[in-house]
Protein backbone atom coordinates (compact mmCIF):
# COMPACT_ATOMS: atom_id res chain seq x y z
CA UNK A 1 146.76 46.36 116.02
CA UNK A 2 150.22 47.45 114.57
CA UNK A 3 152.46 45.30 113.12
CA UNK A 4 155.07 47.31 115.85
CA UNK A 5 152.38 45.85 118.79
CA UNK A 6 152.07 42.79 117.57
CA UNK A 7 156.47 42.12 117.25
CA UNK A 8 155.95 43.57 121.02
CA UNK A 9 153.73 41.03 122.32
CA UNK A 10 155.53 38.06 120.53
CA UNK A 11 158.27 39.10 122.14
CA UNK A 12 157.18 37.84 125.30
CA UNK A 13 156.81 34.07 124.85
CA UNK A 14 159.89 34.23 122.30
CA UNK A 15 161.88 35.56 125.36
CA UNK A 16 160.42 32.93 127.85
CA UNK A 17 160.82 30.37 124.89
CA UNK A 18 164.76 31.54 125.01
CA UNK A 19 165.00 31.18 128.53
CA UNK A 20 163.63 27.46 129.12
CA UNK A 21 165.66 26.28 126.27
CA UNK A 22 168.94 27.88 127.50
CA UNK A 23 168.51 26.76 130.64
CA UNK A 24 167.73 22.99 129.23
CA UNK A 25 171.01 23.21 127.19
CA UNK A 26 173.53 24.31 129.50
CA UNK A 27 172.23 21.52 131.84
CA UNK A 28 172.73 18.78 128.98
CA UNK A 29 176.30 20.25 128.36
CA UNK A 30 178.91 17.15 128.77
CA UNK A 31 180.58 17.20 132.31
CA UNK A 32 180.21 18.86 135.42
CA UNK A 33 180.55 22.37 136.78
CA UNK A 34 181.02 21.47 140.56
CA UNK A 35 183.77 19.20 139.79
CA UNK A 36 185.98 21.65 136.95
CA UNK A 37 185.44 24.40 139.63
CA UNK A 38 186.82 21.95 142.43
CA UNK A 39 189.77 21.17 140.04
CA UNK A 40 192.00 20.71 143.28
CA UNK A 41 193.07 17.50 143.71
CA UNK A 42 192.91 17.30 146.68
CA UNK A 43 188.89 17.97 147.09
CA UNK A 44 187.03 14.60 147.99
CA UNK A 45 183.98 13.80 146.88
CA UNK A 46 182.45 15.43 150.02
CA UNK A 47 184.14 18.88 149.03
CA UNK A 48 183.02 18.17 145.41
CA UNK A 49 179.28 17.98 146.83
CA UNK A 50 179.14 20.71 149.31
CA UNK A 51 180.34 22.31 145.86
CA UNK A 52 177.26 20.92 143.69
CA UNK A 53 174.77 22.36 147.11
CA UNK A 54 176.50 26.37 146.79
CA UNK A 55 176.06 25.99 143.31
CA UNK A 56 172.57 24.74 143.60
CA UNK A 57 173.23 21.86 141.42
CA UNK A 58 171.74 19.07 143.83
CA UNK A 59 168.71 20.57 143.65
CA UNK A 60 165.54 18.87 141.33
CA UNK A 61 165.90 20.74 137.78
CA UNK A 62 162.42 22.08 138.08
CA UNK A 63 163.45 23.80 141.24
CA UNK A 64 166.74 25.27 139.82
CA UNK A 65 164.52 26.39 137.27
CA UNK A 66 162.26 28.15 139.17
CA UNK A 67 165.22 29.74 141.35
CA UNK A 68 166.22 31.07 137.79
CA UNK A 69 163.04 32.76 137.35
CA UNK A 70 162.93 34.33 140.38
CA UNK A 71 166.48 36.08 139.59
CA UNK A 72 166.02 36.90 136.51
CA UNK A 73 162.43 38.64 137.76
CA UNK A 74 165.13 40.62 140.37
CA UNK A 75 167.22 41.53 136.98
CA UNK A 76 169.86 39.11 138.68
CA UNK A 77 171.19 37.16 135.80
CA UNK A 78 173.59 34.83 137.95
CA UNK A 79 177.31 34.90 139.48
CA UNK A 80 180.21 33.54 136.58
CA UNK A 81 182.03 30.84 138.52
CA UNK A 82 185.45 31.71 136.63
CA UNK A 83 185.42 35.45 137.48
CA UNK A 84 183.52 35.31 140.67
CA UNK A 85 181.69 38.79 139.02
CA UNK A 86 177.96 39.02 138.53
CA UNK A 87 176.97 38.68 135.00
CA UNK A 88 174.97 41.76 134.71
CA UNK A 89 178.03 43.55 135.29
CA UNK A 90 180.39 41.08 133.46
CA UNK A 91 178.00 42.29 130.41
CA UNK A 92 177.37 45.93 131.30
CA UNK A 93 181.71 45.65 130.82
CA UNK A 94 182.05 44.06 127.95
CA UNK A 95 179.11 44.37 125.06
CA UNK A 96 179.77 47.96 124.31
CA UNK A 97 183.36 46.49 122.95
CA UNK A 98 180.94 44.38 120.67
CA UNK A 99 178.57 46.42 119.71
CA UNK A 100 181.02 48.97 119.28
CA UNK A 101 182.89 46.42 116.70
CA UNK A 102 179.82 45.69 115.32
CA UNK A 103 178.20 48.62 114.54
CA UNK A 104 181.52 49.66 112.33
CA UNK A 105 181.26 46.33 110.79
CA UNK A 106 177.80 46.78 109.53
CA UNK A 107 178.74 50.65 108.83
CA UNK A 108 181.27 49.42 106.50
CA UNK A 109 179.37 47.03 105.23
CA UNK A 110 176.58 49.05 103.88
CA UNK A 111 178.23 51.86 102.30
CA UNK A 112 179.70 49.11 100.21
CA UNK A 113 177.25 46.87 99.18
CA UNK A 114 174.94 49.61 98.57
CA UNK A 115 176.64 50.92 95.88
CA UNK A 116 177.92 47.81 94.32
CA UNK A 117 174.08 46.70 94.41
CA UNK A 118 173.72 49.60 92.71
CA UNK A 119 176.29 49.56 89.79
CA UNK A 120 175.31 46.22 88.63
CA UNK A 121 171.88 47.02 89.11
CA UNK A 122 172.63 49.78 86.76
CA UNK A 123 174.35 47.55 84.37
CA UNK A 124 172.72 44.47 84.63
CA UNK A 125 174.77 41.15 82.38
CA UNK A 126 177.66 43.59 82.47
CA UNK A 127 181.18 43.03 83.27
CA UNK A 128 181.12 45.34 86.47
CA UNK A 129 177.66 43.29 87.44
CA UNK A 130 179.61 39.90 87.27
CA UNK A 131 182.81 41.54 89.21
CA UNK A 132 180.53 42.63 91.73
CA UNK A 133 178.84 39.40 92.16
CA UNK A 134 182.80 37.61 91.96
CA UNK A 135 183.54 40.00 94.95
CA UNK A 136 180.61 39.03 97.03
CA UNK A 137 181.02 35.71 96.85
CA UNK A 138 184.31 35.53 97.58
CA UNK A 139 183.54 37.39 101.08
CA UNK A 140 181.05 34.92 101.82
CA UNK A 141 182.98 31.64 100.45
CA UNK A 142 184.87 31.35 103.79
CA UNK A 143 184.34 31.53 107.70
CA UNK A 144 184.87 34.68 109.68
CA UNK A 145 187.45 33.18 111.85
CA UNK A 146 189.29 32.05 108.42
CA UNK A 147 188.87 35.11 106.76
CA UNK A 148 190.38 36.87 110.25
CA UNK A 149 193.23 34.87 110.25
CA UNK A 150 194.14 35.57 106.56
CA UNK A 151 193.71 39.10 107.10
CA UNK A 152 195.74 39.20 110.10
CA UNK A 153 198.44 37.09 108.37
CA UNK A 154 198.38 39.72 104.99
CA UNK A 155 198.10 42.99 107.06
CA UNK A 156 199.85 42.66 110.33
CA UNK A 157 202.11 40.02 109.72
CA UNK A 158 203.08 40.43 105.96
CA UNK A 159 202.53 44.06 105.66
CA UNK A 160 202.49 45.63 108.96
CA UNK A 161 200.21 48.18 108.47
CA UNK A 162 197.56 47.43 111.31
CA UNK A 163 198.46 47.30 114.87
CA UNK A 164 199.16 44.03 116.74
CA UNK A 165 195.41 42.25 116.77
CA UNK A 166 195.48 42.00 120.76
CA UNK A 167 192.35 44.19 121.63
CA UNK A 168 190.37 47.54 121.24
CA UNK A 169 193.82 49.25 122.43
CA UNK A 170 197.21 49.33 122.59
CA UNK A 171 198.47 47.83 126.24
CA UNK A 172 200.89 51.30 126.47
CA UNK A 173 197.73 53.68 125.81
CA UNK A 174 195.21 54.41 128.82
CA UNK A 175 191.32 54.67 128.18
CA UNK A 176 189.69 57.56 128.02
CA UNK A 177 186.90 58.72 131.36
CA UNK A 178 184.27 55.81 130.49
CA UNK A 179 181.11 57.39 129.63
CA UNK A 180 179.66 55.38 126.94
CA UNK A 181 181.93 52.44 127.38
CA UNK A 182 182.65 53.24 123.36
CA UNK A 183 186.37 53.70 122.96
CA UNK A 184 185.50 56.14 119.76
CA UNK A 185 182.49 58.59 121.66
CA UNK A 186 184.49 58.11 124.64
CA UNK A 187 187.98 59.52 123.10
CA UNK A 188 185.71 62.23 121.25
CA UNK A 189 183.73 63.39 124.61
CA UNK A 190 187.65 63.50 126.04
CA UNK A 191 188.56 65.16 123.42
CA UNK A 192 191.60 62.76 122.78
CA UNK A 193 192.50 62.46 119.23
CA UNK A 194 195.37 59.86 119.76
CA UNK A 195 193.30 57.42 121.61
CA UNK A 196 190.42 58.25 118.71
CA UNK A 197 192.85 57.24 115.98
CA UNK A 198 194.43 54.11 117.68
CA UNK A 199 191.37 52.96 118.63
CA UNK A 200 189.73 53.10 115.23
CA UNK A 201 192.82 51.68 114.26
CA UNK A 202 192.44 48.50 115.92
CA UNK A 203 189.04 48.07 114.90
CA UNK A 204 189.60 48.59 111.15
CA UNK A 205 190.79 44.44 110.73
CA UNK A 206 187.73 42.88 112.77
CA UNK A 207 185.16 44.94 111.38
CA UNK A 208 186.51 44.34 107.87
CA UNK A 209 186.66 40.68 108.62
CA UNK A 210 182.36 40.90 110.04
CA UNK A 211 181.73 43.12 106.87
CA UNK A 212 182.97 41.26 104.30
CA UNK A 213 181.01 38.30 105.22
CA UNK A 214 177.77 41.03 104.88
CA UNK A 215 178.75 42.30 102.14
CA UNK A 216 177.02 39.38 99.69
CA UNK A 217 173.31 39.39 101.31
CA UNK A 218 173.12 43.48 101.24
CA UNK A 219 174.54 43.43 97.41
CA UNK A 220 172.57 40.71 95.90
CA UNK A 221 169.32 42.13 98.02
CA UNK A 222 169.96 45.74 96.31
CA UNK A 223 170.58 44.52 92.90
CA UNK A 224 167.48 42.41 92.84
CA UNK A 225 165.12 45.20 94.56
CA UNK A 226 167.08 47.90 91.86
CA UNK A 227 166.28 45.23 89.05
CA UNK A 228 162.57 45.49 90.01
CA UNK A 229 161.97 48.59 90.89
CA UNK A 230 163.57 50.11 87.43
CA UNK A 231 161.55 47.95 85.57
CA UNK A 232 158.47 49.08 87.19
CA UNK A 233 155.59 51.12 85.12
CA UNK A 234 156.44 54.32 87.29
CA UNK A 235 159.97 54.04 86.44
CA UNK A 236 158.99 53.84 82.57
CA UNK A 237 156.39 56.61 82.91
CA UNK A 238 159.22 59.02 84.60
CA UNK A 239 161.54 58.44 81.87
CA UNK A 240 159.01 59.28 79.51
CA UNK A 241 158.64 62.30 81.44
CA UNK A 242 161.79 63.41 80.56
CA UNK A 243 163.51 63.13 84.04
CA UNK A 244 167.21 62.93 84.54
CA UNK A 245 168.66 59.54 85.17
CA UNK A 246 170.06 60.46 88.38
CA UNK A 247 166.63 62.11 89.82
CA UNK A 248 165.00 58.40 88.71
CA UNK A 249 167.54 56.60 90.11
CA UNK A 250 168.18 58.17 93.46
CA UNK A 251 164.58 59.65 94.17
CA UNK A 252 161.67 57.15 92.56
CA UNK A 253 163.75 53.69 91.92
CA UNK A 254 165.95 53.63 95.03
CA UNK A 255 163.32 54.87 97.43
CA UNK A 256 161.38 52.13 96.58
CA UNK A 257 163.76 49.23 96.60
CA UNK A 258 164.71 50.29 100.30
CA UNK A 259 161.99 48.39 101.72
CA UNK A 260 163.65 45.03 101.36
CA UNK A 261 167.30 46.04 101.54
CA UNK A 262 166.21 47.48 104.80
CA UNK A 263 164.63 44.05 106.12
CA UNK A 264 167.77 42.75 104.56
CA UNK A 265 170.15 44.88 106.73
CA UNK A 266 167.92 44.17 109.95
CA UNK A 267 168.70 40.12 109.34
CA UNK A 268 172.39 41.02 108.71
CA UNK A 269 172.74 43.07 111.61
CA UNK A 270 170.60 40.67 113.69
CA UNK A 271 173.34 37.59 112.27
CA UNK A 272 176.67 39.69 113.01
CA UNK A 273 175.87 40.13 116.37
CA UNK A 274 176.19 36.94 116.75
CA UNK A 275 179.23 35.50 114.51
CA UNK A 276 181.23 38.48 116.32
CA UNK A 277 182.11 35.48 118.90
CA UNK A 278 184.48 34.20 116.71
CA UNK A 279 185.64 37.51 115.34
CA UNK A 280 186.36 38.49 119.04
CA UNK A 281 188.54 34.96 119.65
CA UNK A 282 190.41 35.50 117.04
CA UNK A 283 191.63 39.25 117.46
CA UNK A 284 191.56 39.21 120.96
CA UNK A 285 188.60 41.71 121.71
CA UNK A 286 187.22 41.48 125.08
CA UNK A 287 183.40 41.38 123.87
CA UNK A 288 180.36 39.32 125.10
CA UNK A 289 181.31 36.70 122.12
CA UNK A 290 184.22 35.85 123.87
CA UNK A 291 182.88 35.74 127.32
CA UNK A 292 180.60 33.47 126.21
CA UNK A 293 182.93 30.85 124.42
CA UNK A 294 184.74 31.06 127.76
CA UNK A 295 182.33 30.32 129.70
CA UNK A 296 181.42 26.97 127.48
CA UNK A 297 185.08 25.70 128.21
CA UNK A 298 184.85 26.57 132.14
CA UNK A 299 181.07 25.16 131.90
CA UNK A 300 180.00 28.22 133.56
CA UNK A 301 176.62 28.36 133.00
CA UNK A 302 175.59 31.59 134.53
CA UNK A 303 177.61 33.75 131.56
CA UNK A 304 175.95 30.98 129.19
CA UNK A 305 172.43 32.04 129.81
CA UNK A 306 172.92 35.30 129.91
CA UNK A 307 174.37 36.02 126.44
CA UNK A 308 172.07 33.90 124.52
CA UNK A 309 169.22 36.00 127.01
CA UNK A 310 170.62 38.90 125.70
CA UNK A 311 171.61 38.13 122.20
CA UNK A 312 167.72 36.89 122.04
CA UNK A 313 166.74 40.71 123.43
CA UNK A 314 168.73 42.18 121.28
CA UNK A 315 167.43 40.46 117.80
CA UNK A 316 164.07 41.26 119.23
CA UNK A 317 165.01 45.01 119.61
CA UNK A 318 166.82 44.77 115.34
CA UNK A 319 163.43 43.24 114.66
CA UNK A 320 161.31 46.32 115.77
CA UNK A 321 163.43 48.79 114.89
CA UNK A 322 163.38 47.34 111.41
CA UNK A 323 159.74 47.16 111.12
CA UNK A 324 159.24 50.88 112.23
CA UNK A 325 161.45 52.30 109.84
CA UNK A 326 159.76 49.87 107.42
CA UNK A 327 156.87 51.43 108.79
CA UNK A 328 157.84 54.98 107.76
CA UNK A 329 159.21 53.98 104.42
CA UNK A 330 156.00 52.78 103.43
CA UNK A 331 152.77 53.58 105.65
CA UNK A 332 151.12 50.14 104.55
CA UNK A 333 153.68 47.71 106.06
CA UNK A 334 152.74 49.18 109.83
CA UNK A 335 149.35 48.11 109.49
């Protein structure tokens, strides 16, 4: 069997794996949901239970449990207790904001490291090896949320050259016709260049806060796979040849470093879609990452459940893609 069949089938106990322990940890959060939803003051502790029975919460955990798997069987993921919304549509509404914000991120992020990996590949012990190195670290020394807030203090506060950090648009524009849910393909199906710029506009500080922290495990992985690969026997026997430096580089020595840079970018990609929650906190963006960080402080556990469900499917789904274009960049890896 495939290596592609076999990340399918694994998928299926990882998933159920997922879903016992996030249902086990949002029931062993501190406090209770029945009594921060009756908030009133006036509620007694009868009103407080007859709140615990609609939620379900006086129930035996292995029965709640079970009740779980029945909805999520029925692709009912649970009601959010602070919006009063279904989740599945709570989501469906808000995660193509992150992976929207995400996908530039990791855009941006590899047509940078790339070629830095490559330059001090190139130049190993060199000065522009050890600047690119310096730079790297210095985007991974700090926290998103850290590096965020610095950005948004240099660029919209000191310079004012981005827009106010207070979501994908400004409040005075309207969204395009929703299609996608993508602000970009969305403005580009509408033909609507103003909303296309403003909206690229607003991503530029978040995804260059998400890419910088990418930036050092994409360089260093395409330096060391360069390294290698240029000091392979192949590599020595085409410069013997006689071939150009650029047709080595770019045709024999880069084509067969990709394999781990591209298992490398899979991780990365895998890792950003998660540390976008505190990306999306601290510029405002109305993703799944914040959601879910609201939903911790309300102790909503429905909203809970389902992102980590999700975020779980969706690392699943990096994996495989991952392994079939690892699959068609070298034939042996699939099998």
């Amino acid at each position: 069997m495939s290596r592609v069949g076999l990340r399918l089938l694994s998928a299926i106990p990882t998933l159920f794996g997922v879903v016992v322990v996030t249902f086990l940890l949002t029931r062993v959060l501190p406090g209770d949901p029945a009594v921060f939803f009756a908030s009133n003051p006036a509620m007694s502790a009868a009103d407080i239970a007859a709140v615990r029975e609609t939620l379900g919460l006086d129930q035996p955990l292995y029965q709640q449990f079970l009740i779980y798997l029945g909805n999520l069987a029925q692709g009912d993921l649970g009601r959010s207790i602070a919006t009063g919304q279904p989740v599945a549509a709570e989501f469906a509404r808000r995660l193509p904001a992150s992976a929207e914000l995400t996908c530039l991120a990791f855009l941006l992020a590899v047509s940078v490291a790339v070629p830095l990996g490559l330059a001090a590949a190139l130049r190993p012990g060199s000065l522009v090896d050890h600047a690119v190195r310096l730079i790297v670290t210095l985007g991974v020394s700090m926290p998103t949320f850290v590096t965020g807030l610095l950005m948004i203090y240099v660029f919209y506060v000191l310079a004012g050259v981005v827009p106010e950090p207070i979501g994908r648009l400004d409040p005075f524009l309207f969204e395009p016709a929703r299609v996608t849910g993508f602000l970009t393909i969305d403005a580009l199906l509408a033909g609507d260049r103003q909303i296309l710029a403003a909206a690229l506009h607003q991503m530029l500080l978040p995804a260059a806060t998400m890419a910088l922290f990418a930036l050092a495990p994409l360089t260093r992985m395409t330096r060391a796979a360069m390294i290698a690969t240029l000091g392979s026997e192949f590599i020595r026997t085409a410069r013997a040849a006689g071939l150009s430096r650029g047709r080595i580089v770019v045709v024999y020595a880069l084509r067969n470093a990709l394999l781990p840079v591209v298992t490398t970018m899979g991780m990365v990609f895998s890792y950003m879609l998660g540390a976008n929650v505190l990306v999306e906190r601290v510029f405002s963006w109305p993703g799944i990452g914040a959601f879910a960080i609201d939903s911790i402080v309300n102790l909503d556990y429905a909203p809970l459940q389902g992102f980590m469900l999700i975020m779980a499917a969706l690392f699943i789904a990096v994996n495989l893609v991952v392994d079939i274009v690892s699959a068609i960049i070298d034939p042996r890896v699939g099998h």
